[in-house]
N, C-alpha and C. Protein backbone atom coordinates (compact mmCIF):
# COMPACT_ATOMS: atom_id res chain seq x y z
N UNK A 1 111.13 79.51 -48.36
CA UNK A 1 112.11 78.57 -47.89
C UNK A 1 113.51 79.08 -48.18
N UNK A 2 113.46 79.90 -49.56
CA UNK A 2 115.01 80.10 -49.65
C UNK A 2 115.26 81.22 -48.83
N UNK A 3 114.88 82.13 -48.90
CA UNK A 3 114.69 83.49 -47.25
C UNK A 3 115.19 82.69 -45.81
N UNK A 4 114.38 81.40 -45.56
CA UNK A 4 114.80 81.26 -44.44
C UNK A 4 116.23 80.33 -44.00
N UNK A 5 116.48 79.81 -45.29
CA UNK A 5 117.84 79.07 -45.51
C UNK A 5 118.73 79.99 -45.58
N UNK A 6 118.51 81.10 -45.99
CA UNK A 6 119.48 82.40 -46.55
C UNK A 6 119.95 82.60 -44.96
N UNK A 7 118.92 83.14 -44.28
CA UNK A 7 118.59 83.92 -42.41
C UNK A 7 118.89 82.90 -41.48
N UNK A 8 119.30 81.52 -41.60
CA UNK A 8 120.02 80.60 -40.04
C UNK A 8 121.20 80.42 -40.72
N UNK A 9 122.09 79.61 -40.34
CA UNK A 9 123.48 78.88 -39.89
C UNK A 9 122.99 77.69 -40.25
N UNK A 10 121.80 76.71 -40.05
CA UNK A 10 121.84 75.07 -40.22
C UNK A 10 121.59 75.15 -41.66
N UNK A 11 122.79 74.57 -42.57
CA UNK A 11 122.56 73.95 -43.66
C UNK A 11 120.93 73.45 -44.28
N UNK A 12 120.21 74.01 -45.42
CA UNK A 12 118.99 74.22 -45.34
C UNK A 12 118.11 73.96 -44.31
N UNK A 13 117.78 74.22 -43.48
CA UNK A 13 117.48 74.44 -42.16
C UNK A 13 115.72 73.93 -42.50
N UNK A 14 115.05 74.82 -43.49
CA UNK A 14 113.41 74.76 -43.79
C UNK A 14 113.28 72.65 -44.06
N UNK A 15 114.66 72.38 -44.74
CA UNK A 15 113.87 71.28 -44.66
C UNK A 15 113.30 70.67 -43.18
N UNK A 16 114.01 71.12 -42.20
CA UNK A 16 113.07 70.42 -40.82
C UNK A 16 111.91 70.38 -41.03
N UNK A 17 111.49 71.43 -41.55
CA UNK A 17 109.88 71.86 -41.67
C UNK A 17 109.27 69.88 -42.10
N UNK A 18 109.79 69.38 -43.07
CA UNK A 18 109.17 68.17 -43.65
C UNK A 18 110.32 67.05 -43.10
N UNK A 19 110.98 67.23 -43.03
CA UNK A 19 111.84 65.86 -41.84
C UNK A 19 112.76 66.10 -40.83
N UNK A 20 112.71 65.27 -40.14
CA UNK A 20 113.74 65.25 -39.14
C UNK A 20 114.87 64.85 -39.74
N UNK A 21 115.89 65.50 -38.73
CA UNK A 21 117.16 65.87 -38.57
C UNK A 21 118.05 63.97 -39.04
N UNK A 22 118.82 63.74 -39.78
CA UNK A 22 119.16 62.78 -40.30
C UNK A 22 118.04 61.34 -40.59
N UNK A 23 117.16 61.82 -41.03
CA UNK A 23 115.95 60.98 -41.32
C UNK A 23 116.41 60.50 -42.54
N UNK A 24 115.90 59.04 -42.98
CA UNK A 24 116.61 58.13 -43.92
C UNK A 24 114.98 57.88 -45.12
N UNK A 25 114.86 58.92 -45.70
CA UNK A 25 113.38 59.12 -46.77
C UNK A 25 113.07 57.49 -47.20
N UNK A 26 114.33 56.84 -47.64
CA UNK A 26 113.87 55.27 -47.97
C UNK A 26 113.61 54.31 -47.27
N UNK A 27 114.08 54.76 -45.66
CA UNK A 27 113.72 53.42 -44.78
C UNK A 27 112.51 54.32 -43.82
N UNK A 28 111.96 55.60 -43.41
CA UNK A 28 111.19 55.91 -42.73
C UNK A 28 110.15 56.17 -43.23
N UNK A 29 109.64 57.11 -41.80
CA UNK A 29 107.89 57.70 -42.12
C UNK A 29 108.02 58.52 -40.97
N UNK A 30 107.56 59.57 -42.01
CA UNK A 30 107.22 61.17 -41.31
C UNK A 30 105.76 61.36 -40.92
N UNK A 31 104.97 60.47 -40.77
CA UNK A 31 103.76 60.42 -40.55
C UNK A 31 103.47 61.27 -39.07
N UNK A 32 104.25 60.60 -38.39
CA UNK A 32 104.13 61.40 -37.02
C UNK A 32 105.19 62.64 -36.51
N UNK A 33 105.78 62.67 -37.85
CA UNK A 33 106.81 64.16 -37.60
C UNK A 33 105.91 65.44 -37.48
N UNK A 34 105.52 66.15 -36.85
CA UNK A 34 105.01 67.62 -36.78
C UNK A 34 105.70 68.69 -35.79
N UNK A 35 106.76 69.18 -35.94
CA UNK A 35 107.47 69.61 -35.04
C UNK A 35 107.04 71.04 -35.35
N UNK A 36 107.00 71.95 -33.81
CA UNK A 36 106.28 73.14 -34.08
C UNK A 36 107.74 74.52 -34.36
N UNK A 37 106.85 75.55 -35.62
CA UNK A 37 107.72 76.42 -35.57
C UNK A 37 108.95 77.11 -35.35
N UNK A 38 108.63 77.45 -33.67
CA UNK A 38 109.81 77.55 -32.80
C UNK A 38 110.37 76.71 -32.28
N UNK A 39 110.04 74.79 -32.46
CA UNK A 39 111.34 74.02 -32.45
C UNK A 39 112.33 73.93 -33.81
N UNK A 40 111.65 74.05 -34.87
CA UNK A 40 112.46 74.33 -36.36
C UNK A 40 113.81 75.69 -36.26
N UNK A 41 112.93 76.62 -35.22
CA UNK A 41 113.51 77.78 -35.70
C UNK A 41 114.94 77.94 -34.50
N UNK A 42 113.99 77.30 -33.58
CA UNK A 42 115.12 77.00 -32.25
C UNK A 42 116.42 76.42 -32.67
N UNK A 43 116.00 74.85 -33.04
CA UNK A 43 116.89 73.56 -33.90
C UNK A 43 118.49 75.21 -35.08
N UNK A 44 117.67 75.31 -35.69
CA UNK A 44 118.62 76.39 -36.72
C UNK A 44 119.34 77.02 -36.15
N UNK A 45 118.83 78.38 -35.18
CA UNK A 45 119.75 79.67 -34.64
C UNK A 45 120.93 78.56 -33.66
N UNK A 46 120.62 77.36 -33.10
CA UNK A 46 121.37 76.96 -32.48
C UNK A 46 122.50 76.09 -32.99
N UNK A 47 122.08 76.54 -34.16
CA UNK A 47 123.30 75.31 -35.05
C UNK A 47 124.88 76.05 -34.91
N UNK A 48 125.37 75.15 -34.46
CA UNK A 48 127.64 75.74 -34.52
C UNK A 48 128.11 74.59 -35.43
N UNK A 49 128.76 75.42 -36.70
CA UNK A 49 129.06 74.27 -37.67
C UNK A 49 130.63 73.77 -36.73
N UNK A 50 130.76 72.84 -37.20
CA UNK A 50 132.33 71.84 -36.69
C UNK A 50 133.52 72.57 -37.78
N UNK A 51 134.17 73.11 -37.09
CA UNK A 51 135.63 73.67 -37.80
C UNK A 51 136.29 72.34 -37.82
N UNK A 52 137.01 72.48 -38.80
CA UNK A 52 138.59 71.30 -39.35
C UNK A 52 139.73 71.91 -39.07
């Protein structure tokens, strides 16, 4: 996990692997989250952080 956080642009990125993208751990359920591989890996390389 830390290899692949090291290798994208999205701010720990591996957590997709176990939740979605602004998921709220105290009010949801990941029960039906299984997002494959190359949407995790897709989701990351495509990340452009917001300049100030």
């Amino acid at each position: 996990m830390e290899l692949f956080d090291v290798n994208v642009p999205y701010p720990k990125g591996s957590s997709l692997f176990y939740c979605p993208e602004n998921f709220n751990l105290l009010t949801g359920d990941t029960g039906e989250y299984d997002p494959m591989v190359e949407e995790v890996v897709d989701k990351c390389l495509s990340y452009k952080p917001i300049n100030l």
